[in-house]
Structures are given as structure tokens and as C-alpha cells.
PDB file of N, CA and C in Angstrom:
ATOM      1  N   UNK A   1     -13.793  15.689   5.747  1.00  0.00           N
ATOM      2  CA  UNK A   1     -12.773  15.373   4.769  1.00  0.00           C
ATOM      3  C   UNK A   1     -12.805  13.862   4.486  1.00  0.00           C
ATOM      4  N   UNK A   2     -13.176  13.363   3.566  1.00  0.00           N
ATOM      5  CA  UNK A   2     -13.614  12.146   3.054  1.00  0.00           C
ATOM      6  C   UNK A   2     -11.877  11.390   2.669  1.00  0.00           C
ATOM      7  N   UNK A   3     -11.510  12.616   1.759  1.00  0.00           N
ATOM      8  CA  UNK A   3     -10.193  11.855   0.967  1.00  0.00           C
ATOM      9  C   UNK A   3      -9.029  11.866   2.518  1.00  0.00           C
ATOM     10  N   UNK A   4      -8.531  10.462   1.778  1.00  0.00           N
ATOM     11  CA  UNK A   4      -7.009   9.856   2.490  1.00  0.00           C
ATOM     12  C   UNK A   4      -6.155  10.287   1.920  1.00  0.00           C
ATOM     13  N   UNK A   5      -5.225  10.504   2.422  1.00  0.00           N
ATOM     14  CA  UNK A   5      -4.038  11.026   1.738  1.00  0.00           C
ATOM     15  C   UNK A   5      -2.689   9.732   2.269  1.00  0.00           C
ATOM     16  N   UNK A   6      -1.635   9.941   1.486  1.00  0.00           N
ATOM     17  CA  UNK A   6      -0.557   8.766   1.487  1.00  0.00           C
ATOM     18  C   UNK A   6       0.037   8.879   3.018  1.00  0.00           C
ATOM     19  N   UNK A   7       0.402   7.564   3.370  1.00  0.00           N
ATOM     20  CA  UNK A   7       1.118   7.085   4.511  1.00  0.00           C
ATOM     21  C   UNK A   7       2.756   7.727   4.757  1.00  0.00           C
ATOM     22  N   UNK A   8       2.930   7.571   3.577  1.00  0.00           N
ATOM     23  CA  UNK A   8       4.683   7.894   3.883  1.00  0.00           C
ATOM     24  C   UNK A   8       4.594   9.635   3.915  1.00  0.00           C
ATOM     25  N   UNK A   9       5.478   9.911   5.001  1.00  0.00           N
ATOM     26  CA  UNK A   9       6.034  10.808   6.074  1.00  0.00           C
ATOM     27  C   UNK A   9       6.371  12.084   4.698  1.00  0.00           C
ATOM     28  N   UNK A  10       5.874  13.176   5.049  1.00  0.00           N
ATOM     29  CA  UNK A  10       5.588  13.983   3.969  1.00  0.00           C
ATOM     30  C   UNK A  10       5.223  14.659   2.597  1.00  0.00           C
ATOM     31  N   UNK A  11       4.561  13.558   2.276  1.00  0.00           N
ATOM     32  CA  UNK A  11       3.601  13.086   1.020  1.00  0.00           C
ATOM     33  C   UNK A  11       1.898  13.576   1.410  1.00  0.00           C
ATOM     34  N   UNK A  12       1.583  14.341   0.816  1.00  0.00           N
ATOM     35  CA  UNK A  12       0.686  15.261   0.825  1.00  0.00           C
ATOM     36  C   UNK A  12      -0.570  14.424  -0.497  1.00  0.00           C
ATOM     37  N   UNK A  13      -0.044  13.912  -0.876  1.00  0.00           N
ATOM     38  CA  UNK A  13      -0.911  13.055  -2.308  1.00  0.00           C
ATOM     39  C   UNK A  13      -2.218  12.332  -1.902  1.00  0.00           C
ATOM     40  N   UNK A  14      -3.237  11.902  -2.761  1.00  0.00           N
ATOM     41  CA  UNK A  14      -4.278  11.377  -2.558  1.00  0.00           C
ATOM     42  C   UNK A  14      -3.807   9.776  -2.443  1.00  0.00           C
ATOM     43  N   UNK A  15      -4.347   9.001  -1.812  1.00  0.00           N
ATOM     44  CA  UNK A  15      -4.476   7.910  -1.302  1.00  0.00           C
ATOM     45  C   UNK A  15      -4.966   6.621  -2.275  1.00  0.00           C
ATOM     46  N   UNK A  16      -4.257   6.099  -3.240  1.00  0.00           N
ATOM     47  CA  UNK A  16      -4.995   5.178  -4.085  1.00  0.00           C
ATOM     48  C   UNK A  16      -5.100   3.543  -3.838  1.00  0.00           C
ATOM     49  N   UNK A  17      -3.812   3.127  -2.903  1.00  0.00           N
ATOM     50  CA  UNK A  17      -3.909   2.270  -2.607  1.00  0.00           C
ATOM     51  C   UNK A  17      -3.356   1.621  -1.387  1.00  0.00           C
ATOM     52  N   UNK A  18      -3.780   0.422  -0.925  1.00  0.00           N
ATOM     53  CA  UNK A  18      -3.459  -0.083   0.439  1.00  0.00           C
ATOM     54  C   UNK A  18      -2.317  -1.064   0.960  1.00  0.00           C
ATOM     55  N   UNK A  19      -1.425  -1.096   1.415  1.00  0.00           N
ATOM     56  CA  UNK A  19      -0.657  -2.161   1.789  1.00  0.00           C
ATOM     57  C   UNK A  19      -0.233  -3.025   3.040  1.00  0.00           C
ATOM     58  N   UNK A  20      -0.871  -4.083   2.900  1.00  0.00           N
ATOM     59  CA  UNK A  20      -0.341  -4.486   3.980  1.00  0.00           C
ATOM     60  C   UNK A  20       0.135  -5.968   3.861  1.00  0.00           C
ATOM     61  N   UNK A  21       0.982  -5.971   5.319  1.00  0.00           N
ATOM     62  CA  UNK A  21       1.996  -7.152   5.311  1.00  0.00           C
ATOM     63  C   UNK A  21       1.406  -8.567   6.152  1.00  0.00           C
ATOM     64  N   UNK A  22       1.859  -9.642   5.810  1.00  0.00           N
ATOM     65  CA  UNK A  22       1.975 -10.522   6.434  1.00  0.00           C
ATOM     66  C   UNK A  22       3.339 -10.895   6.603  1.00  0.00           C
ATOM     67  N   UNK A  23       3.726 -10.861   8.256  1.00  0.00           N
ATOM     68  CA  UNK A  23       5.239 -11.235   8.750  1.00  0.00           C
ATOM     69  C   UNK A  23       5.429 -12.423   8.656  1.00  0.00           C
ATOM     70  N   UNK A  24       4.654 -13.377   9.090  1.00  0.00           N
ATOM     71  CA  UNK A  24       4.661 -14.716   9.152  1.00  0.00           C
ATOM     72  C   UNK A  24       5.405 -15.369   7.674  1.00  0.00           C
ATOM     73  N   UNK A  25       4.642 -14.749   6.550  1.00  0.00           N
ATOM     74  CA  UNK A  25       4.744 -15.374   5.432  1.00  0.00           C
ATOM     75  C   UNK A  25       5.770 -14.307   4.170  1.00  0.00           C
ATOM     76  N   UNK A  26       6.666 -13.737   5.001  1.00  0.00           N
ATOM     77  CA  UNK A  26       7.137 -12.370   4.555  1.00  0.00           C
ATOM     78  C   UNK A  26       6.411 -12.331   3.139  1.00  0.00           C
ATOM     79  N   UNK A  27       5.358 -11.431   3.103  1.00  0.00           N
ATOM     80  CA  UNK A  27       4.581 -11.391   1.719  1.00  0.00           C
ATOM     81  C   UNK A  27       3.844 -10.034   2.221  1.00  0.00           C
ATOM     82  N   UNK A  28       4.082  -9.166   1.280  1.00  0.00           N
ATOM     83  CA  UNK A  28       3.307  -8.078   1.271  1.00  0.00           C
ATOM     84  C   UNK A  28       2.313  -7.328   0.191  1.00  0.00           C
ATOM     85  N   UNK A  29       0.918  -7.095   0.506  1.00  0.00           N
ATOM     86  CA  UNK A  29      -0.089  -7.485  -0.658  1.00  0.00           C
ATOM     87  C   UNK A  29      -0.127  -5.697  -0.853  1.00  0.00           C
ATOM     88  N   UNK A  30      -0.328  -5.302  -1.864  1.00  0.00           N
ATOM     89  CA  UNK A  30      -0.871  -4.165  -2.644  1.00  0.00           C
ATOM     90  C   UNK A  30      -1.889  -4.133  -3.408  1.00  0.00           C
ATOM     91  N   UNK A  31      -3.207  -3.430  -3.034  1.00  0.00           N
ATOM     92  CA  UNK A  31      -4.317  -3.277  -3.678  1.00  0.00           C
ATOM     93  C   UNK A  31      -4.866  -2.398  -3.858  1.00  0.00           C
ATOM     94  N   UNK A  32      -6.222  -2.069  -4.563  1.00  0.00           N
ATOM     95  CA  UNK A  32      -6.912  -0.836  -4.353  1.00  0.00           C
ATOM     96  C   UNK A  32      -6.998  -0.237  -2.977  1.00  0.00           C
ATOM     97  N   UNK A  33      -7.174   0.879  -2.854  1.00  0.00           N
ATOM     98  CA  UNK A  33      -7.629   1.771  -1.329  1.00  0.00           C
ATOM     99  C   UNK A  33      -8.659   0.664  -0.558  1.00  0.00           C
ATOM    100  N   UNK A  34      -8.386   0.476   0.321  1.00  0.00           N
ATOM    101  CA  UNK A  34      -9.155  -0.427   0.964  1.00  0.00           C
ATOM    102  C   UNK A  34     -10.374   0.774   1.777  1.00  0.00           C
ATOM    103  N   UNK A  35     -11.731  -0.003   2.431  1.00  0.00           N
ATOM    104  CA  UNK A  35     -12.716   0.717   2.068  1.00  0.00           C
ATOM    105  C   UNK A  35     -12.847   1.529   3.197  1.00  0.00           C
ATOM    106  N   UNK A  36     -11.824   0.928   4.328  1.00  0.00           N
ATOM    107  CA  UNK A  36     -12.107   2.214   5.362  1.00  0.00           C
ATOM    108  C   UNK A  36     -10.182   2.251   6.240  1.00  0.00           C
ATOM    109  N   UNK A  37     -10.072   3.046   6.499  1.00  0.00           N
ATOM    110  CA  UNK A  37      -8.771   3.250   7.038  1.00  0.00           C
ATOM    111  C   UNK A  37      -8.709   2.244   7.994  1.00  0.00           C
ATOM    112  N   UNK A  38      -7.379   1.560   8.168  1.00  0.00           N
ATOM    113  CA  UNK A  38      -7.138   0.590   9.170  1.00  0.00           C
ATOM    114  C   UNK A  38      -5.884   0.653   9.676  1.00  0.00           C
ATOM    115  N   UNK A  39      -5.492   0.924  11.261  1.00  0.00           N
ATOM    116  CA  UNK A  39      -4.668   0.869  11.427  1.00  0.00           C
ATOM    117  C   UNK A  39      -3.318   0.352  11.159  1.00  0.00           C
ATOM    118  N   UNK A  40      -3.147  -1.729  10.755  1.00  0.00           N
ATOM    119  CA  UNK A  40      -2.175  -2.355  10.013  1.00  0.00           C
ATOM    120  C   UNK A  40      -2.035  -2.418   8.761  1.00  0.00           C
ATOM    121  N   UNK A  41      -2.413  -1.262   8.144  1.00  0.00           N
ATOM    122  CA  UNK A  41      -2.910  -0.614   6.929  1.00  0.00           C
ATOM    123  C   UNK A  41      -1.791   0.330   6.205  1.00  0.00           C
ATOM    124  N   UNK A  42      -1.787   0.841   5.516  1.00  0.00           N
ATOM    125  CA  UNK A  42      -0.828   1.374   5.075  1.00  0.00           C
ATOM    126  C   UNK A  42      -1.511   2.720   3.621  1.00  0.00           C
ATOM    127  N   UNK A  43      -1.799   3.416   3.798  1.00  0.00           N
ATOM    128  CA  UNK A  43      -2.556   3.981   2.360  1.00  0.00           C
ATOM    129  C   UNK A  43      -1.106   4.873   1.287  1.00  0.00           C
ATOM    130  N   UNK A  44      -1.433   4.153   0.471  1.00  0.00           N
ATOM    131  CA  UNK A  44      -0.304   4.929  -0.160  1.00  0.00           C
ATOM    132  C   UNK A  44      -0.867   5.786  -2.141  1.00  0.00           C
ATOM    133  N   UNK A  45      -0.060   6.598  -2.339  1.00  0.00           N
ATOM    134  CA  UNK A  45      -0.475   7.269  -3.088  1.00  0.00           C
ATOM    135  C   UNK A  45      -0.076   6.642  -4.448  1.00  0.00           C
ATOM    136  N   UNK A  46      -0.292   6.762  -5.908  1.00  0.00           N
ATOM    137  CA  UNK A  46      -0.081   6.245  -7.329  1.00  0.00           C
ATOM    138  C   UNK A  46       1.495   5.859  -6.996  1.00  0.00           C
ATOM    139  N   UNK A  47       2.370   7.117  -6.693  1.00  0.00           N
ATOM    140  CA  UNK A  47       3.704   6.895  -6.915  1.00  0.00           C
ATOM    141  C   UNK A  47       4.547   6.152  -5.999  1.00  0.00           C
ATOM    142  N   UNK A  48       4.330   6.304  -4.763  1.00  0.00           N
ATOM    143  CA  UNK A  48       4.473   5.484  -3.762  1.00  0.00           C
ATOM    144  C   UNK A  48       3.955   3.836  -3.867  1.00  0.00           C
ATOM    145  N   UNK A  49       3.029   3.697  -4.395  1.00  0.00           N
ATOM    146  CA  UNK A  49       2.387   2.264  -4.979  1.00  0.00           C
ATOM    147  C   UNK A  49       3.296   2.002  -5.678  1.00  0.00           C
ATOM    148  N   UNK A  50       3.691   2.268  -7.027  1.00  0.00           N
ATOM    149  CA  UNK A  50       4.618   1.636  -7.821  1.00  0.00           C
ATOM    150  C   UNK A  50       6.160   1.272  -7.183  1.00  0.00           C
ATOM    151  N   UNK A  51       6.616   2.238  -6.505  1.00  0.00           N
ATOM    152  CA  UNK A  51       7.784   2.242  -5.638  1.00  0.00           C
ATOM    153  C   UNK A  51       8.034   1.713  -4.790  1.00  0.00           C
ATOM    154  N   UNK A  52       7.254   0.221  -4.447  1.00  0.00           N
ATOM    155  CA  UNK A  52       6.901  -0.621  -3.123  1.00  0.00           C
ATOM    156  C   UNK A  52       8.249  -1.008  -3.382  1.00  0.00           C
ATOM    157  N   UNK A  53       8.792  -1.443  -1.941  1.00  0.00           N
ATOM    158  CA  UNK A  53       9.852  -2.106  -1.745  1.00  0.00           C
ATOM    159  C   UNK A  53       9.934  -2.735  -0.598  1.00  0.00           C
ATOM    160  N   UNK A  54      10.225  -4.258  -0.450  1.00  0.00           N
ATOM    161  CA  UNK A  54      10.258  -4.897   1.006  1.00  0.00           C
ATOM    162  C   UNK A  54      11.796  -5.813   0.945  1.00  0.00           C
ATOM    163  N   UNK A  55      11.696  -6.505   1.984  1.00  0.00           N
ATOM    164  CA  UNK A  55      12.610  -7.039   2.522  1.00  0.00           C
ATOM    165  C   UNK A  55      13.339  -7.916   1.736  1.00  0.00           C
ATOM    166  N   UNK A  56      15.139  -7.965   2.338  1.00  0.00           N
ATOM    167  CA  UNK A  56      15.245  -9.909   0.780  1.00  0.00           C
ATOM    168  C   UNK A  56      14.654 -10.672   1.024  1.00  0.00           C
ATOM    169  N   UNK A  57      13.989 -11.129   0.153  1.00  0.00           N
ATOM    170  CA  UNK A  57      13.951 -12.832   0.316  1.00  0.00           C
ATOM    171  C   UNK A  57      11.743 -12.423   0.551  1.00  0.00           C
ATOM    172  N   UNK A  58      11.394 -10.940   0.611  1.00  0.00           N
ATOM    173  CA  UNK A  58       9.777 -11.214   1.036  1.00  0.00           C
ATOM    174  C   UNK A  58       9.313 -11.367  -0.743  1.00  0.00           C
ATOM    175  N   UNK A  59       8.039 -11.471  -0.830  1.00  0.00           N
ATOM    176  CA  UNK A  59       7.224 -11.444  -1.984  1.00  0.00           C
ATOM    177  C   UNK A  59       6.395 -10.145  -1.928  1.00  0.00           C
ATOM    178  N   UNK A  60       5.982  -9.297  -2.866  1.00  0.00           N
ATOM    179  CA  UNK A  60       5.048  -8.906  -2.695  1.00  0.00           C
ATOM    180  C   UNK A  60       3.910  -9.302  -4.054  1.00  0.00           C
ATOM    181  N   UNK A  61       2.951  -9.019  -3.120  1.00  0.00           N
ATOM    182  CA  UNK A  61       1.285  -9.478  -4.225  1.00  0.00           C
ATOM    183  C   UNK A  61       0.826  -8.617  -5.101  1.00  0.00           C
ATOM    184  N   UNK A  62       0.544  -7.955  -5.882  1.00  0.00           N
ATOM    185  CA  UNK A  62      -0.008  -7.306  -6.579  1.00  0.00           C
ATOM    186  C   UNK A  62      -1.851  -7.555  -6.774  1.00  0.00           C
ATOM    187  N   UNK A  63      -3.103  -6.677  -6.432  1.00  0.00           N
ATOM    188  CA  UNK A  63      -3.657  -6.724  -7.069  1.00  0.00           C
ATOM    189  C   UNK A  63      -3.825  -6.567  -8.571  1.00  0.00           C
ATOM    190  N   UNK A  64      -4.541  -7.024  -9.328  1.00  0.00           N
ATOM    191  CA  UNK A  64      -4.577  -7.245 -10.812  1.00  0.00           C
ATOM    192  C   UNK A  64      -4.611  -4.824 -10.942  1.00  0.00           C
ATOM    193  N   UNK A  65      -4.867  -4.884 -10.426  1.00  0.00           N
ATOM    194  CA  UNK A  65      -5.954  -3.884 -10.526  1.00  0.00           C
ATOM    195  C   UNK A  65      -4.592  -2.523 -10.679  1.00  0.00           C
ATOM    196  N   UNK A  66      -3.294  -3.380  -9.393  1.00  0.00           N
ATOM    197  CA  UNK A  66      -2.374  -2.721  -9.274  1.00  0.00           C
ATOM    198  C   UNK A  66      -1.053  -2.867 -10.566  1.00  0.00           C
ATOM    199  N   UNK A  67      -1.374  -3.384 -11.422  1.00  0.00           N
ATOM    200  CA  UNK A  67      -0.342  -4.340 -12.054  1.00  0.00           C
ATOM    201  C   UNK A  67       0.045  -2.794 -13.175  1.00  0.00           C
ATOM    202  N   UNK A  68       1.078  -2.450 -13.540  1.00  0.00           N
ATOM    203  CA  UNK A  68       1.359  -1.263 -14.385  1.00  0.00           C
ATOM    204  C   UNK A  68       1.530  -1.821 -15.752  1.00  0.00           C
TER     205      UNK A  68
END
């Protein structure tokens, strides 16, 4: 089974893109599927991607790629 499917807890969807955080710099980046599963990783699906949400006061990054 090649395909990833999404991170969040009963989401059955294909896997389009990746998220992960930096705590240090509360900033959290969103990009294409990154190229191999990684544990501080996060894979999330089209709808779940758009629906990112973090902390007050964090940033998040957008790849270009992710931009709607």
C-alpha cells in the first residue's frame, strides 16, 4: 500500500499534504506530501490542509503550492 492516508483521528482520505511545527519559533509550515512518512510529521488530507489551525499568537507557512 503505497498511498498515505490523513493524520487526523478518523479521516480515511488520501494524504496530500505535510505539516509540521517548529515550537521554538511557534510557526507551523504546510506543504506538499513530503516524500516519505516521518514521524514529527503530520500527513494531512485536501480538507484538513485548508482547515489548519494553530495556536494565538503562532504563524503558519504556507507552501506556494498550498496557497488556495
Amino acid at each position: 500500500m503505497d498511498e498515505r492516508l490523513c493524520s487526523k483521528v478518523t479521516c480515511a482520505r488520501e494524504a496530500v499534504a505535510t505539516l509540521t511545527y517548529d515550537y521554538g519559533d511557534q510557526m507551523a509550515a504546510l506543504g506538499p506530501l513530503g516524500g516519505t512518512d516521518h514521524p514529527n510529521a503530520h500527513d494531512l488530507c485536501a480538507q484538513h490542509a485548508q482547515r489548519v489551525s494553530v495556536p494565538t499568537g503562532w504563524i503558519v507557512v504556507r507552501h506556494e503550492a498550498m496557497r488556495a
